[in-house]
C-alpha atoms as a PDB file:
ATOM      1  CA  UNK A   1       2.343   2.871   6.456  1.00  0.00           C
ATOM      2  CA  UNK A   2      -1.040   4.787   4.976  1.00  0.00           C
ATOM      3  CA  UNK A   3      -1.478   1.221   2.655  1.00  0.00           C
ATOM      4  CA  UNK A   4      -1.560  -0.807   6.105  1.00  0.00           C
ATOM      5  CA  UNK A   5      -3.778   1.635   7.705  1.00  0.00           C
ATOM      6  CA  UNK A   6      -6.158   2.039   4.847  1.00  0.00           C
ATOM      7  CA  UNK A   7      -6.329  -2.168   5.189  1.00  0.00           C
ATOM      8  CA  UNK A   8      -7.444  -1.861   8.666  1.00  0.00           C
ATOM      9  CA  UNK A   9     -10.393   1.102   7.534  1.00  0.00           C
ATOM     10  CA  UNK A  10      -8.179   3.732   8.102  1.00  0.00           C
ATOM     11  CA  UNK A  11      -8.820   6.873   5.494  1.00  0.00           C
ATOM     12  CA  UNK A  12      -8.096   7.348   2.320  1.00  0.00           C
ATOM     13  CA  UNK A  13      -4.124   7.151   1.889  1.00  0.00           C
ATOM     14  CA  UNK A  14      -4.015   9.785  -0.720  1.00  0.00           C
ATOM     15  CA  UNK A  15      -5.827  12.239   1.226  1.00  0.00           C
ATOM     16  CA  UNK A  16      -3.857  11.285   4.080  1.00  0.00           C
ATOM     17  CA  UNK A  17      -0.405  12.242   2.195  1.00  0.00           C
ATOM     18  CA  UNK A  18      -1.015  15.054   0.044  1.00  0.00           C
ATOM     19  CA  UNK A  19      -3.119  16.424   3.552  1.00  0.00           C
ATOM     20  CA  UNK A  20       0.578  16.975   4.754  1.00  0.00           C
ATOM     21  CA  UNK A  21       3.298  19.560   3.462  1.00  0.00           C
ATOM     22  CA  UNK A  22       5.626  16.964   2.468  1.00  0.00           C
ATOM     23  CA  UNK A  23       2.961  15.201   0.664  1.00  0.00           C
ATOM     24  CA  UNK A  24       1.531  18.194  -1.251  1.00  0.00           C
ATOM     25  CA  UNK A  25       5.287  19.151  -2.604  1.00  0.00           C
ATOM     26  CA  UNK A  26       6.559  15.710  -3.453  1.00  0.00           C
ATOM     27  CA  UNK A  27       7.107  15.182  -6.883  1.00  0.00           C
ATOM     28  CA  UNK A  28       4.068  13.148  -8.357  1.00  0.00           C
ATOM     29  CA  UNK A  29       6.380  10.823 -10.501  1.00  0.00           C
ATOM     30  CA  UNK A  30       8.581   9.516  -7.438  1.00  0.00           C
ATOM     31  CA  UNK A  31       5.513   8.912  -4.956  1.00  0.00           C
ATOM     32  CA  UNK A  32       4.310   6.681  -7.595  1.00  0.00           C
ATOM     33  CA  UNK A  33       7.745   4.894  -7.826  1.00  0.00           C
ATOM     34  CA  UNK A  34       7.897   4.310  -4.566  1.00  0.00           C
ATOM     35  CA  UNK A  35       4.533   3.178  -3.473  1.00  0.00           C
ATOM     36  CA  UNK A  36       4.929   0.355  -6.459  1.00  0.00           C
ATOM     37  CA  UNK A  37       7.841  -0.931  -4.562  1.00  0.00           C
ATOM     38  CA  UNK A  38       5.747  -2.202  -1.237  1.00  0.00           C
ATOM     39  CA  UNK A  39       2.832  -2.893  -3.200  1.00  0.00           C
ATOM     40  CA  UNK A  40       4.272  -5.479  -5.252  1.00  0.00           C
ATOM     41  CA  UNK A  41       6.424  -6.530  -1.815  1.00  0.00           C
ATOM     42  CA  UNK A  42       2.893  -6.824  -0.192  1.00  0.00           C
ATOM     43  CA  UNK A  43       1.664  -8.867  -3.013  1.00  0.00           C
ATOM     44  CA  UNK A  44       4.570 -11.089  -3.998  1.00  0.00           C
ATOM     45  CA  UNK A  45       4.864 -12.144  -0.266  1.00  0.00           C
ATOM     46  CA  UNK A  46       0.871 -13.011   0.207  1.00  0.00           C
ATOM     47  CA  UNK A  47       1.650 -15.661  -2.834  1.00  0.00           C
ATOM     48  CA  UNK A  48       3.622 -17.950  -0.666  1.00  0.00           C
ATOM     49  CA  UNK A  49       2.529 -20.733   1.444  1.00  0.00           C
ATOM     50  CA  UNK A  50       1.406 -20.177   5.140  1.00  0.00           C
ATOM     51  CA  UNK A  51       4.670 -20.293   7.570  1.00  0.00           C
ATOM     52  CA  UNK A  52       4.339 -22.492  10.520  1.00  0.00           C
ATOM     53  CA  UNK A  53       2.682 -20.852  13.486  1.00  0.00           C
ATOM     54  CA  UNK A  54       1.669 -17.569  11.345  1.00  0.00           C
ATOM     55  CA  UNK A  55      -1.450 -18.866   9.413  1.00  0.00           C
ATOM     56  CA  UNK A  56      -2.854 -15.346   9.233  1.00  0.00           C
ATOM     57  CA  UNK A  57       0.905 -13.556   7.704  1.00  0.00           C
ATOM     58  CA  UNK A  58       0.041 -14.150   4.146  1.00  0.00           C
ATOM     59  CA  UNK A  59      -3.713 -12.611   4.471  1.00  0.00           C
ATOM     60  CA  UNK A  60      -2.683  -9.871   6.573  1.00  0.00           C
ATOM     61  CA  UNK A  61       0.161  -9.133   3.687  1.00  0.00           C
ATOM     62  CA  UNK A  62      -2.689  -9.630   0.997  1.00  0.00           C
ATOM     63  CA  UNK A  63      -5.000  -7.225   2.376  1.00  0.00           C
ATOM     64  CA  UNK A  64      -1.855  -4.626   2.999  1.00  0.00           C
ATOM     65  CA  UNK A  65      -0.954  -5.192  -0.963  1.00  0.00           C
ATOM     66  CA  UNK A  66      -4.465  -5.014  -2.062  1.00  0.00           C
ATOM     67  CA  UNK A  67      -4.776  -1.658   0.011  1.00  0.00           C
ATOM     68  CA  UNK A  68      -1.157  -0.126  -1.999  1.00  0.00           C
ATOM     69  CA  UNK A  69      -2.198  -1.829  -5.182  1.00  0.00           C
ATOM     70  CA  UNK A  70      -5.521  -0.064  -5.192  1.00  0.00           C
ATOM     71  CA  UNK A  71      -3.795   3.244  -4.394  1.00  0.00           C
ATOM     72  CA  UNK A  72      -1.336   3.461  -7.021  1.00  0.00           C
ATOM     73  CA  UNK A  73      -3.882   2.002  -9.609  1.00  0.00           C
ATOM     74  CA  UNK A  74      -5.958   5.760  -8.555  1.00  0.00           C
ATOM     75  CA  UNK A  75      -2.704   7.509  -8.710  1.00  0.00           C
ATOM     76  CA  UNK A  76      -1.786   6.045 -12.501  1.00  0.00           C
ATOM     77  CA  UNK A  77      -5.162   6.217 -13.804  1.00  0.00           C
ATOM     78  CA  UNK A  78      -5.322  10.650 -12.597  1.00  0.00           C
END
């Protein structure tokens, strides 16, 4: 959820997580793992075509992925 709010101008996601108990004590490693998974979700599903009635689905998934790409790219580069 704290990629698709951080798309909309919500705050920082890492803030936002390790701002919580659970956050702070999750293992570094495993956050990482699992924010790749909808990332690449986010992104692999803004690639296809428009479906019909839903021209906005694939920018609104874009924007999500660019929002959990962005994040883990800060958590693997610290």
């Amino acid at each position: 959820m704290l990629p698709c709010v951080a798309a909309q101008g919500g705050p920082d996601p890492e803030a936002t997580f390790t701002a919580h108990p659970l956050g702070r004590d999750a293992d570094p490693a495993r956050v990482t793992a699992v924010l790749a998974a909808p990332a690449g979700c986010f992104v692999a599903h803004s690639l296809h075509p428009d479906p019909p009635g839903l021209p906005a689905l694939r920018a609104f998934r874009a924007a999500r992925g660019a929002a959990a790409v962005a994040w883990l790219r800060r958590r693997l580069a610290g």
